[in-house]
Protein backbone atom coordinates (compact mmCIF):
# COMPACT_ATOMS: atom_id res chain seq x y z
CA UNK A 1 32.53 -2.96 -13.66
CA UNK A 2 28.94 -2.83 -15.10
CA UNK A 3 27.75 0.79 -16.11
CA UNK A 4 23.94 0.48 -16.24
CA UNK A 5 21.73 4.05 -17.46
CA UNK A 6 18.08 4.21 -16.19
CA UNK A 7 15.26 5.85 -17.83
CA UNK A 8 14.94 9.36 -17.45
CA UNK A 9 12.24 10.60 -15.62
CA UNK A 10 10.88 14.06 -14.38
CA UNK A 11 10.59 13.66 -10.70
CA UNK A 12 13.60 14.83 -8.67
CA UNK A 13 11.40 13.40 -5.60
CA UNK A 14 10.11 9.93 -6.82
CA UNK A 15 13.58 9.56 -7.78
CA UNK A 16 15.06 10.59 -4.14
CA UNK A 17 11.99 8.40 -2.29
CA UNK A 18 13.69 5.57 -4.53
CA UNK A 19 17.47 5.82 -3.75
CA UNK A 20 17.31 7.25 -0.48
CA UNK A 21 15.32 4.56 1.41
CA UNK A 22 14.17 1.09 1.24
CA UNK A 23 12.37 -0.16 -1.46
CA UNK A 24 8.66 0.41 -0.56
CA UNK A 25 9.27 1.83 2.65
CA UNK A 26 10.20 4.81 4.59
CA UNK A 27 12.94 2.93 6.10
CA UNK A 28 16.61 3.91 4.82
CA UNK A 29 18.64 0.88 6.04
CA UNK A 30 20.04 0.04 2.73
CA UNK A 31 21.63 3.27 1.75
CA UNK A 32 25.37 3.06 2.95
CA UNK A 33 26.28 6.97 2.63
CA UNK A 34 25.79 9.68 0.26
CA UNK A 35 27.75 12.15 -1.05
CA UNK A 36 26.94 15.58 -3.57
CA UNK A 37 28.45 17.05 -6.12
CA UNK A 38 28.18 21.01 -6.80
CA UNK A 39 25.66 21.25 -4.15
CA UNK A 40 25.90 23.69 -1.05
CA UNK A 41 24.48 20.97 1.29
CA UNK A 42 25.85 17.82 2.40
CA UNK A 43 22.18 16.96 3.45
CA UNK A 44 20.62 14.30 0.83
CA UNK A 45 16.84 15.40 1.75
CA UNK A 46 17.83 19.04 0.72
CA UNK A 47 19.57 18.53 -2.26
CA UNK A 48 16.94 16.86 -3.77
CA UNK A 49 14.94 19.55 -3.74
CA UNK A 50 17.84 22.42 -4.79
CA UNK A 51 18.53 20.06 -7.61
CA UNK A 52 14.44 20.51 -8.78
CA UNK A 53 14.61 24.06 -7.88
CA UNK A 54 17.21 24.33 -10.62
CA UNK A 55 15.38 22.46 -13.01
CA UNK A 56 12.38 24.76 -12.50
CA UNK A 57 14.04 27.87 -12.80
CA UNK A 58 15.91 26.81 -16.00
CA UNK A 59 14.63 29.73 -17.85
CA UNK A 60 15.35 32.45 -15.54
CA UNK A 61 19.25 30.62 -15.68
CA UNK A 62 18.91 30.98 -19.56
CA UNK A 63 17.96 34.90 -18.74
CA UNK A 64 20.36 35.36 -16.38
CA UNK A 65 23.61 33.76 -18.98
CA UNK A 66 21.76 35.49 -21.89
CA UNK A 67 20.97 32.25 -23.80
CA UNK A 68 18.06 32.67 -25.41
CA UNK A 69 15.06 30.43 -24.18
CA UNK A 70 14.44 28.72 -27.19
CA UNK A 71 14.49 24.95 -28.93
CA UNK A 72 12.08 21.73 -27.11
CA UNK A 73 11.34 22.14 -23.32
CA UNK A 74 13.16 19.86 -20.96
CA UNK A 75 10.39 17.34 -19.90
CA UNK A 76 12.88 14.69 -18.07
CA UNK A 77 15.50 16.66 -16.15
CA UNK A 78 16.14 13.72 -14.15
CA UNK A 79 19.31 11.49 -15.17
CA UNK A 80 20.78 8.53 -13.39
CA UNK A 81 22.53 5.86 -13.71
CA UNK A 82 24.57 2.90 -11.20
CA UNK A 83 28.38 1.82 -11.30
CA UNK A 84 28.63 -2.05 -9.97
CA UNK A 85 31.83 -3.69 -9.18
CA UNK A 86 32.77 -7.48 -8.98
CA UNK A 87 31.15 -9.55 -6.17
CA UNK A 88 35.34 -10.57 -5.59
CA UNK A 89 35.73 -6.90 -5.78
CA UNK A 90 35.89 -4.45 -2.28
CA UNK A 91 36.07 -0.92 -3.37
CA UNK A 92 36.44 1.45 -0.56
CA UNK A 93 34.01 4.70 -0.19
CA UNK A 94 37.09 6.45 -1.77
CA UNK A 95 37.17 4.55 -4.71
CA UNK A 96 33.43 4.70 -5.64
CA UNK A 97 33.15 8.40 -4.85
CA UNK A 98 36.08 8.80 -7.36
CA UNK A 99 34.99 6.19 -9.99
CA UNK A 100 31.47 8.03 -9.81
CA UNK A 101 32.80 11.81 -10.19
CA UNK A 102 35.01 9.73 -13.00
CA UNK A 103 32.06 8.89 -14.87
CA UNK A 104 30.17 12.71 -14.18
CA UNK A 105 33.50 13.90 -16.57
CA UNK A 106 33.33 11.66 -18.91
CA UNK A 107 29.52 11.98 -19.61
CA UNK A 108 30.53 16.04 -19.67
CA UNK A 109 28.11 16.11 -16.16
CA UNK A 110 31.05 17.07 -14.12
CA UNK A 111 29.44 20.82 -13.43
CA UNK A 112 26.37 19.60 -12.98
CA UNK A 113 24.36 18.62 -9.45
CA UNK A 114 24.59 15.56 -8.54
CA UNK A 115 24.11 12.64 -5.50
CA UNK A 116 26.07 9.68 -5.13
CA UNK A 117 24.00 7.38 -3.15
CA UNK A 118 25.87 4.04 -1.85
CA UNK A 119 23.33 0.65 -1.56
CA UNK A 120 24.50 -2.33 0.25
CA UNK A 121 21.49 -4.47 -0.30
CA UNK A 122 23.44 -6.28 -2.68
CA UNK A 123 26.01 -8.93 -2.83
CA UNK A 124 27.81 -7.06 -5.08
CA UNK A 125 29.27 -3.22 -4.84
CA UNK A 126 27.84 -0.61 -6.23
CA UNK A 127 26.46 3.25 -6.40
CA UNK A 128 23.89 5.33 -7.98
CA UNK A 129 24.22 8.28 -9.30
CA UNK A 130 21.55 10.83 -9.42
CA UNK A 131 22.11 13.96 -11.88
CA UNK A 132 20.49 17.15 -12.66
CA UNK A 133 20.46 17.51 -16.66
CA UNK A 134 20.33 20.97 -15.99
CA UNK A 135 23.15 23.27 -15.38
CA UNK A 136 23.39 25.39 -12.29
CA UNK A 137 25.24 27.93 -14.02
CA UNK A 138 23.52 28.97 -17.38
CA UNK A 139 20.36 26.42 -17.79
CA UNK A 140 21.45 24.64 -20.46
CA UNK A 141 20.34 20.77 -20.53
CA UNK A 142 23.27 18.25 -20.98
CA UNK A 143 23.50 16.08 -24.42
CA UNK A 144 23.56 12.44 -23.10
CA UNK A 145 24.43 11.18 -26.67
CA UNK A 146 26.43 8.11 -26.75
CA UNK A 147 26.01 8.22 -23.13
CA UNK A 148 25.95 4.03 -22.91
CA UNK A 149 29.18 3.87 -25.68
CA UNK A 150 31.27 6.69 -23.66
CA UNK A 151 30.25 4.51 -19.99
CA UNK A 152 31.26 1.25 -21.76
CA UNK A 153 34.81 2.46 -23.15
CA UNK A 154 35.26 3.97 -19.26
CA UNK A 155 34.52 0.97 -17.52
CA UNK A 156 36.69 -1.20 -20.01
CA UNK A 157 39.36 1.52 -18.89
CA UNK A 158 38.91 0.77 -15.36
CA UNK A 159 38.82 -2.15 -15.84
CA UNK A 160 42.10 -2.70 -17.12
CA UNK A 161 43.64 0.12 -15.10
CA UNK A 162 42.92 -2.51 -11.84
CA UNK A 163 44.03 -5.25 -13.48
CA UNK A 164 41.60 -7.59 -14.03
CA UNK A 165 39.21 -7.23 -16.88
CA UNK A 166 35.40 -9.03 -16.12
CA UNK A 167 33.60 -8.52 -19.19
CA UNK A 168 35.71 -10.30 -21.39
CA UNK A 169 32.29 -9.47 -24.05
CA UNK A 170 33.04 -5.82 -23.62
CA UNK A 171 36.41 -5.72 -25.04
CA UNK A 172 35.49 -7.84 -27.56
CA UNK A 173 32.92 -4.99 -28.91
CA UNK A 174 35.74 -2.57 -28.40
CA UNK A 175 38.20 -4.50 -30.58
CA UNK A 176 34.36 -4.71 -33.14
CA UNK A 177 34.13 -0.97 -33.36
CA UNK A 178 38.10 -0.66 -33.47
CA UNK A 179 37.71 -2.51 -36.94
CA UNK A 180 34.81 -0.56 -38.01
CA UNK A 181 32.14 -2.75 -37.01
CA UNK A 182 28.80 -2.04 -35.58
CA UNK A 183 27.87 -3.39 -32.23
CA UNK A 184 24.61 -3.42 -30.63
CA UNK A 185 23.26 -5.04 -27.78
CA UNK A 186 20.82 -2.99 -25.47
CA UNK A 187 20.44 -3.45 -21.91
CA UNK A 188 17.07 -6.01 -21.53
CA UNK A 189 15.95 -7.74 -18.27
CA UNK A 190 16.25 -10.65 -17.19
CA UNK A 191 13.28 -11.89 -18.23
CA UNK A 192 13.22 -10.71 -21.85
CA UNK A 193 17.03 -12.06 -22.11
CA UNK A 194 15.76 -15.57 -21.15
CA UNK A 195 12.56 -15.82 -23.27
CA UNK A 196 14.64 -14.70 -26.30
CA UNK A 197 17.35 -17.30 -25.42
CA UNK A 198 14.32 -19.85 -25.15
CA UNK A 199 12.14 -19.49 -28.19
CA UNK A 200 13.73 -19.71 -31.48
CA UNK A 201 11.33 -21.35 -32.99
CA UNK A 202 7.64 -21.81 -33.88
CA UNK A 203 6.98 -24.53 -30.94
CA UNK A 204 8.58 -22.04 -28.52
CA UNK A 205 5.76 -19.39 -29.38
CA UNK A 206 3.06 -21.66 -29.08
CA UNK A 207 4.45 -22.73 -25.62
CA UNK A 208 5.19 -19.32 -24.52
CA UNK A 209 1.77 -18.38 -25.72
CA UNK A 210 0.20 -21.08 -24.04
CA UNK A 211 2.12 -19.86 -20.67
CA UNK A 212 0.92 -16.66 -21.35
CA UNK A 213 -2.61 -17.49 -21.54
CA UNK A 214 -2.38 -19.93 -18.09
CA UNK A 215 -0.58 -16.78 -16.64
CA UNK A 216 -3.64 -14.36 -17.68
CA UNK A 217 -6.33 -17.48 -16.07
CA UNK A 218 -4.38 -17.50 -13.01
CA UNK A 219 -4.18 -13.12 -12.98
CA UNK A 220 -8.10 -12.99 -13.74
CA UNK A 221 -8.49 -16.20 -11.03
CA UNK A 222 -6.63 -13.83 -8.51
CA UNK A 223 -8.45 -10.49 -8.89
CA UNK A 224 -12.18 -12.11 -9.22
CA UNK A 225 -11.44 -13.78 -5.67
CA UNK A 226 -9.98 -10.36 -4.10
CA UNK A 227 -13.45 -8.76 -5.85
CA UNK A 228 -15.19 -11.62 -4.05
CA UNK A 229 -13.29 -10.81 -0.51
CA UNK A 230 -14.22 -7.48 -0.72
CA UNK A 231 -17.71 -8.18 -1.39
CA UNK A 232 -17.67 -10.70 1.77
CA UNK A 233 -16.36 -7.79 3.58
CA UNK A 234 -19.02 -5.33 2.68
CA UNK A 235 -21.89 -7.99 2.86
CA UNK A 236 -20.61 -8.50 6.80
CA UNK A 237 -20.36 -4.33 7.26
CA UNK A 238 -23.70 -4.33 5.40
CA UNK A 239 -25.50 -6.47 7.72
CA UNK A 240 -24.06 -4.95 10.55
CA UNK A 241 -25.34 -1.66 9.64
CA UNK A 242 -28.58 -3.00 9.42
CA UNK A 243 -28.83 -4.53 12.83
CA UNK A 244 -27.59 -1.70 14.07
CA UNK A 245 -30.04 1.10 12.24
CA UNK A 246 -32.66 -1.78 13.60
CA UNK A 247 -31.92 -1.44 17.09
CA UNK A 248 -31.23 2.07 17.16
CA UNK A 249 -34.89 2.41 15.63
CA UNK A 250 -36.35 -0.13 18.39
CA UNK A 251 -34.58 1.53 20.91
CA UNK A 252 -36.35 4.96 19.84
CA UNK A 253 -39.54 3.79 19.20
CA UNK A 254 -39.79 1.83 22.93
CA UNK A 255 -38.96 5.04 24.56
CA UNK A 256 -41.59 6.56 22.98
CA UNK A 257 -44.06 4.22 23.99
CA UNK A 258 -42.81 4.08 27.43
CA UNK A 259 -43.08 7.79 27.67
CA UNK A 260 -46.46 7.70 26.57
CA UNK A 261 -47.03 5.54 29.64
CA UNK A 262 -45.79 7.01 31.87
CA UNK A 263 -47.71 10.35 30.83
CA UNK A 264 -50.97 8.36 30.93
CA UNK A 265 -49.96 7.27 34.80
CA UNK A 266 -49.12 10.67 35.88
CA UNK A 267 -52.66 11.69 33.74
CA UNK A 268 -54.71 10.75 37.25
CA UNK A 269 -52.36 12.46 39.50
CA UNK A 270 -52.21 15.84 37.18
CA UNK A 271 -56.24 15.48 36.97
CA UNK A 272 -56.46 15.07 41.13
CA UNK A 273 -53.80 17.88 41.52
CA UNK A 274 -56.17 20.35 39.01
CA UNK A 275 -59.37 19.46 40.39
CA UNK A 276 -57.87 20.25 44.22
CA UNK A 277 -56.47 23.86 43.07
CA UNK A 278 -59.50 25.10 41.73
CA UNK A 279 -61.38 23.86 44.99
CA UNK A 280 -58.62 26.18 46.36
CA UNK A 281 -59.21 28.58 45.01
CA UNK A 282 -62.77 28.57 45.10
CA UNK A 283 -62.74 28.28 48.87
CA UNK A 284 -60.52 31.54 49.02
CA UNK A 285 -62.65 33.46 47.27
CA UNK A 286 -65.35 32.41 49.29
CA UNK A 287 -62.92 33.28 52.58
CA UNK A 288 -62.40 36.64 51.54
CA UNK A 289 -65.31 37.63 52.23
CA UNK A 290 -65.97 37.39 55.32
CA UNK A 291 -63.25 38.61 58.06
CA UNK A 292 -62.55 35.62 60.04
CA UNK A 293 -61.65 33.93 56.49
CA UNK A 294 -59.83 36.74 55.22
CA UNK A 295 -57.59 36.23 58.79
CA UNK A 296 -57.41 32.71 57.68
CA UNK A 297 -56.10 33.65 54.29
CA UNK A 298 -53.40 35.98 55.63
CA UNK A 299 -52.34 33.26 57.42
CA UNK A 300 -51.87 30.78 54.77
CA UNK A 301 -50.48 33.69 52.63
CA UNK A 302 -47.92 34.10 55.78
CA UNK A 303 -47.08 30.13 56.04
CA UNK A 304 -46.42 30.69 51.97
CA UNK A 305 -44.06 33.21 52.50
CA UNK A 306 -41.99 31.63 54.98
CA UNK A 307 -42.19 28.30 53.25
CA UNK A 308 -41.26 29.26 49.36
CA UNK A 309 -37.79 29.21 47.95
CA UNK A 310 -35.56 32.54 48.09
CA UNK A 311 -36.21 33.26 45.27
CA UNK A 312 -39.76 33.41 45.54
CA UNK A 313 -39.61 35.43 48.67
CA UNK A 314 -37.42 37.98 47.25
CA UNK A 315 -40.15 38.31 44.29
CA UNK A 316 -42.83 38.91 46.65
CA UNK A 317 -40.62 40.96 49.41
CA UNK A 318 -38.65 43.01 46.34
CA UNK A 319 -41.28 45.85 46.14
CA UNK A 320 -41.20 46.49 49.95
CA UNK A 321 -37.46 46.01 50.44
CA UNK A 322 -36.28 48.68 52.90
CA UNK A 323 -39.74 49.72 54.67
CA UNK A 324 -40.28 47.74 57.65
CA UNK A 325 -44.09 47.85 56.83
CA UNK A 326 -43.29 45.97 53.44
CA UNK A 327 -44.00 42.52 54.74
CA UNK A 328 -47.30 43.64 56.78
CA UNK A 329 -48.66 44.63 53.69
CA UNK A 330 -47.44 41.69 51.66
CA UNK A 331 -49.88 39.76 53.54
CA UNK A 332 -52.57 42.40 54.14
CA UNK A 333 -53.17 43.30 50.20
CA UNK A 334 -55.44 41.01 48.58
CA UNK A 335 -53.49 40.80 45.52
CA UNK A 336 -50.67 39.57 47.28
CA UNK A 337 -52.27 37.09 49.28
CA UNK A 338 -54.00 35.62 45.88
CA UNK A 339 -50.24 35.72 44.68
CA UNK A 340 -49.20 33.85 47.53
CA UNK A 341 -51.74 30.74 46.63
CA UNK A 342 -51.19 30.82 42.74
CA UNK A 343 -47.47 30.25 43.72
CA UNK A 344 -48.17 27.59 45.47
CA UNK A 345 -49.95 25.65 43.15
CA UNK A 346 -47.13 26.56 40.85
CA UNK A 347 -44.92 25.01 42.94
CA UNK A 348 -47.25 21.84 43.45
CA UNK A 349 -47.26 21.78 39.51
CA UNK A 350 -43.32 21.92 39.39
CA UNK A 351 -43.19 19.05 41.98
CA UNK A 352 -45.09 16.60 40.00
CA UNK A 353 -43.46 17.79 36.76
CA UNK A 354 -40.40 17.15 38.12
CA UNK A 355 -41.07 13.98 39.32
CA UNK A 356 -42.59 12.81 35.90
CA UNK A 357 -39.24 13.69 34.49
CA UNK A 358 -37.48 11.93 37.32
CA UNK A 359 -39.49 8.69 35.97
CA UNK A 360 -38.38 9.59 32.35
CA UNK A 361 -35.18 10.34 32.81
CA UNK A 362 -34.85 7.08 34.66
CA UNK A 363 -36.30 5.12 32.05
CA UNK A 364 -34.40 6.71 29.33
CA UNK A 365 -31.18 5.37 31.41
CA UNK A 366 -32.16 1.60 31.70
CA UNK A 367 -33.21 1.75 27.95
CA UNK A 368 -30.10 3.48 27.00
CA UNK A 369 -28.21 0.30 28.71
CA UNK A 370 -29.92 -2.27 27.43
CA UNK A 371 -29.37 -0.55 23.76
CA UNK A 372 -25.85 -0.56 24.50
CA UNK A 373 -25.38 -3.98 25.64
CA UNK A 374 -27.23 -5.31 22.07
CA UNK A 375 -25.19 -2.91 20.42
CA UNK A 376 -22.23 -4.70 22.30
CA UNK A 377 -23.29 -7.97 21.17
CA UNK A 378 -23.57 -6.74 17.61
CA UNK A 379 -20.28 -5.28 17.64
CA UNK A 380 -18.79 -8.97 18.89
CA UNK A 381 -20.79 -10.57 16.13
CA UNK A 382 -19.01 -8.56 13.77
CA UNK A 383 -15.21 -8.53 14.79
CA UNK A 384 -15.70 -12.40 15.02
CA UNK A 385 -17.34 -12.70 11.80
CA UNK A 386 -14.48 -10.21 10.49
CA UNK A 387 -12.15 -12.93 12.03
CA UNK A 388 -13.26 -15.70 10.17
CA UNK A 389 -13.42 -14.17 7.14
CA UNK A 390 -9.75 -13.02 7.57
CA UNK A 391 -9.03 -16.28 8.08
CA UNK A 392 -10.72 -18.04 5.83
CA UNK A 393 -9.33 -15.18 3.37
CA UNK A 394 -5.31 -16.13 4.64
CA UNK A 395 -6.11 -19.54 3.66
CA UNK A 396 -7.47 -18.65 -0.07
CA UNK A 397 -4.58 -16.43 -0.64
CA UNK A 398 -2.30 -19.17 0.69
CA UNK A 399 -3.67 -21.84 -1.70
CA UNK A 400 -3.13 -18.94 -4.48
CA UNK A 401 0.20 -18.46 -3.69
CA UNK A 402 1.04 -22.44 -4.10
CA UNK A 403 -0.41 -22.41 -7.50
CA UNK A 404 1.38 -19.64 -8.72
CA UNK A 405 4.47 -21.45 -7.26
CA UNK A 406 3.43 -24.59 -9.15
CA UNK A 407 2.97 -22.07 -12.06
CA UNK A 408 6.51 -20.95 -12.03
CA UNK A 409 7.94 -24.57 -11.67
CA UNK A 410 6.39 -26.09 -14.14
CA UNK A 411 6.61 -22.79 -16.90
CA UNK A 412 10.60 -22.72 -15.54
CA UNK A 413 10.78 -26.92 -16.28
CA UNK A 414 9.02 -26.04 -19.76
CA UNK A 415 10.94 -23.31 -20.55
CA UNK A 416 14.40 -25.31 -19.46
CA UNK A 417 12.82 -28.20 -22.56
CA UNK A 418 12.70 -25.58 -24.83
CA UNK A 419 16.74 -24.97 -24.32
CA UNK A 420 17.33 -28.46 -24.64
CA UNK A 421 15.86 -27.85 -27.85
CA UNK A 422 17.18 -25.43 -28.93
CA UNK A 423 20.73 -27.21 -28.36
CA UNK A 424 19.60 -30.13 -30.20
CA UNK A 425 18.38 -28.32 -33.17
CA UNK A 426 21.18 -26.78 -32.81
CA UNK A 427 23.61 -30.16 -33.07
CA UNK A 428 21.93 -31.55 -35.67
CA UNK A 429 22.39 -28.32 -38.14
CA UNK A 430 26.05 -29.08 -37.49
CA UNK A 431 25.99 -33.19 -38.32
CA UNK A 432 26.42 -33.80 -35.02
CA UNK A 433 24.47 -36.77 -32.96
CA UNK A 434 22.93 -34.72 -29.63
CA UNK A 435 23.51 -38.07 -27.50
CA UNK A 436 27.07 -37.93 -28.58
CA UNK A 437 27.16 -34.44 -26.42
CA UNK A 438 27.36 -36.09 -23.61
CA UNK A 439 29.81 -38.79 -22.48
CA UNK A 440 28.74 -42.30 -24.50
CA UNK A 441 27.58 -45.10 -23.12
CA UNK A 442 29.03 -48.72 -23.41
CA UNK A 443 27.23 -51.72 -22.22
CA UNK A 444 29.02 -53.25 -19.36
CA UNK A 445 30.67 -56.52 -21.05
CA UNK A 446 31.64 -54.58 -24.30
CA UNK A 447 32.92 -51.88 -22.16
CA UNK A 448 35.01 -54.32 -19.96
CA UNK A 449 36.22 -55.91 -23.91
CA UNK A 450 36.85 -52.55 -25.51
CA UNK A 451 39.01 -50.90 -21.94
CA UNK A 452 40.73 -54.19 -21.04
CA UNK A 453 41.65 -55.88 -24.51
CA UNK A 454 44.52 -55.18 -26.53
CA UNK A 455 42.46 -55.69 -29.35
CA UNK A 456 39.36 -53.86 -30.01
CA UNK A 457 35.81 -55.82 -30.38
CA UNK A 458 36.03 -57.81 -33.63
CA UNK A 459 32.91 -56.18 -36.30
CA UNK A 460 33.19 -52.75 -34.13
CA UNK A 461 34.86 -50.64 -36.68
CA UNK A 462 38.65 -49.03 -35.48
CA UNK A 463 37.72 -46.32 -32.54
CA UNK A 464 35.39 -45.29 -30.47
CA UNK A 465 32.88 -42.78 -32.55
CA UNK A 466 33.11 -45.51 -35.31
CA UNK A 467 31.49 -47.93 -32.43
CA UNK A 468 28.83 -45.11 -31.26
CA UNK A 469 27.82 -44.38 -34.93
CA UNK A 470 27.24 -47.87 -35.71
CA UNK A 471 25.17 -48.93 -32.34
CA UNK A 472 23.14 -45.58 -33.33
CA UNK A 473 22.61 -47.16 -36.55
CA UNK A 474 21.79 -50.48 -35.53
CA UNK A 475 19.13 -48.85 -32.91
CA UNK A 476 17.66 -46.83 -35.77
CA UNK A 477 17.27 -49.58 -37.94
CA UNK A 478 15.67 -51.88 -35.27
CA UNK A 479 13.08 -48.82 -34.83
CA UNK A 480 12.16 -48.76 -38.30
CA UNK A 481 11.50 -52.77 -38.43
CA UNK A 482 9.60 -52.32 -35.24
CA UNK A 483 7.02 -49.73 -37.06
CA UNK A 484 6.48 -51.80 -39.87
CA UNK A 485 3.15 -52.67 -40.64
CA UNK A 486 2.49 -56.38 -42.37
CA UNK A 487 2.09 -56.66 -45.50
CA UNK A 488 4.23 -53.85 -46.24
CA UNK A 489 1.56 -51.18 -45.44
């Protein structure tokens, strides 16, 4: 059984986002169950956030038990900590609900809220436990003093109570403090446990510095080639957006131009159609006055009227509607009869309009496709040149990830020299040979001598570490004749 205590924090939901689903996801595949303590809900999302309600309101609880809202404000109401069994150990849910509440007693939590959240994305069993520092009945934040000591002496308990004690180290602390001894040893990673274990000497720093600065190279190598990728990335949108403002402009600019001519084609036909109405009406007024063209003028007038729109004919038929003399006089009065031919030049005029606009409108329509289709083109451009950047991206991340592979294996492979070190530095403060560590080594036809003959190897002393200390000799003197100099330099 391995008590662990996290850092206390302030965020009932961080803390909840954490235990309740999978690390750096929404997904909540590792959580086995959950259970609460002096909650009203069996619901994990909603006792979350009764268990920061009560931390919130911890003053009004103070009012309410009048205890008097004084002393440092609570800035980390959030407490937790995880119970892990033996990997040869199968607790049921049973026995890790009770081995949590357990714990919530002996860390004087057991009226407090709480969530006991089981994980089984580990080999191992094991549960955290998520606690509200912050009593639901008067306010008052829990003392967590001796908090690691009281967890220790527990599990130590338990683990005796089952049978089978694990941390043999443990027990031997106990037994320490029994006597009167202090015991410290606080909870480090991994990491930091190793590095300490590895450098106990001067040579160890400079290699661990040297690491250190190949591990900064290889962080500043990393972010200066996602700076570059980004700036690939915003060259290609760049240039897009440039093409595209370009064409958008060209696009604009031809349809002006193309409007332009097709107002200086129609400028003839307007120009013809001008010239012809004023000849009309010149020859009108030159009709009315005489009878016979003043007939001919009601006539035309009377060919208008049944030859405009409705519209039109209600305008001109609107003042006489409802005398049956109305339309006689529509075409009798002067003034209606000139009515008669200005609206029919103003429908002449509407005509050609419309069929200038008809040409517009129709050129507006092939330009708008063809500005499409090279905006189609552009778009292409860039999701292939997005693409190959992506690819060519996957490849320089790739070839990142391989070096900081070789990194690790060849930091782990100097790290693992500095051990052996450290063990031989270690053997030689104690007199003892490091090569005589491991199991010696005979050469073959003294070996077959020394195993098979009743009597040992004449000139090899009387056992075997008397024969390895003198071939160590012998091989240290031969070294120091070998880096003799002549003359005795």
């Amino acid at each position: 059984m391995i008590p662990a205590i996290m850092t206390g924090g302030r965020s009932f939901k961080g803390a909840a986002r954490y235990y309740l689903h999978d690390k750096g996801a929404d997904s909540a595949e590792r959580v086995a169950w959950v259970e609460t303590v002096n909650l009203p809900t069996a619901d994990p999302d909603k006792a979350w956030r009764m268990m920061a309600h009560t931390a919130m309101t911890q003053d009004e609880l103070k009012a309410a038990a009048g205890i008097k809202a004084t002393g440092r404000k609570l800035n980390a109401p959030v407490f937790s900590y995880s119970l892990s069994w033996h990997p040869t150990e199968t607790p049921s849910r049973e026995d890790m609900a009770e081995a949590a509440r357990e714990t919530l007693a002996v860390l004087g939590l057991e009226g407090h809220q709480a969530m006991i959240v089981c994980h089984n994305d580990e080999p191992h069993a094991h549960v955290h436990i998520l606690v509200n520092r912050v009593s639901p009945v008067n306010g008052v934040a829990a003392t967590l003093s001796l908090s690691k000591r009281k967890l220790s002496d527990w599990a130590l308990a338990y683990e005796k109570k089952r049978g089978t004690v694990f941390v043999e180290k443990r027990a031997e602390n106990a037994e320490k403090r029994a006597r009167g001894e202090q015991t410290y040893d606080p909870r480090v990673s991994r990491d930091q446990f190793e590095m300490k274990a590895a450098n106990d000497n001067l040579t160890a720093e400079f290699i661990r510095a040297e690491w250190k600065r190949r591990a900064a190279a290889l962080f500043q190598q990393e972010r200066d080639l996602n700076k570059l990728q980004a700036a690939e990335f915003r060259e290609l949108k760049r240039f897009y957006d440039a093409e595209r403002q370009r064409t958008e402009d060209a696009a604009k600019a031809e349809r002006l131009d193309r409007e332009v001519d097709i107002r200086l084609a129609y400028k003839p036909r307007w120009a013809e159609l001008f010239r012809q109405q004023r000849d009309e009406r010149a020859k009108f007024e030159r009709r009315e006055r005489t009878p016979l063209g003043t007939i001919w003028n009601m006539a035309q007038a009377a060919r208008e009227l049944s030859q405009g729109t409705d519209r039109q004919k209600r305008h001109t038929r609107e003042a006489a509607e409802g005398n049956a003399f109305g339309i006689l006089f529509a075409i009798v009065s002067r003034d209606q009869r000139q009515l008669a031919l200005e609206r029919r030049h103003e429908r002449q005029r509407r005509e050609l309009g419309s069929s200038q606009r008809l040409d517009v409108r129709r050129m507006e329509g092939k330009l708008r496709a063809s500005t499409r289709d090279a905006l189609d083109v552009l778009r292409q451009g860039l999701l292939k040149g997005t693409n190959r950047l992506r690819q060519a991206h996957e490849a320089q991340h790739t070839a990142m990830q391989d070096g900081w592979k070789r990194f690790r294996k060849e930091r782990d492979k100097a790290f693992g020299q500095i051990s052996n070190r450290k063990k031989r530095n270690k053997a030689k403060m104690e007199g003892i040979e490091f090569n005589t560590l491991r199991k010696p080594h005979y050469p073959m036809h003294l070996k077959e001598k020394f195993t098979k003959s009743a009597t040992k190897p004449k000139g090899f002393g009387i056992d075997a570490d008397a024969w390895v200390e003198r071939a160590n000799k012998s091989k240290r003197g031969r070294n120091r004749n070998r880096n003799r100099t002549p003359g005795g330099l």
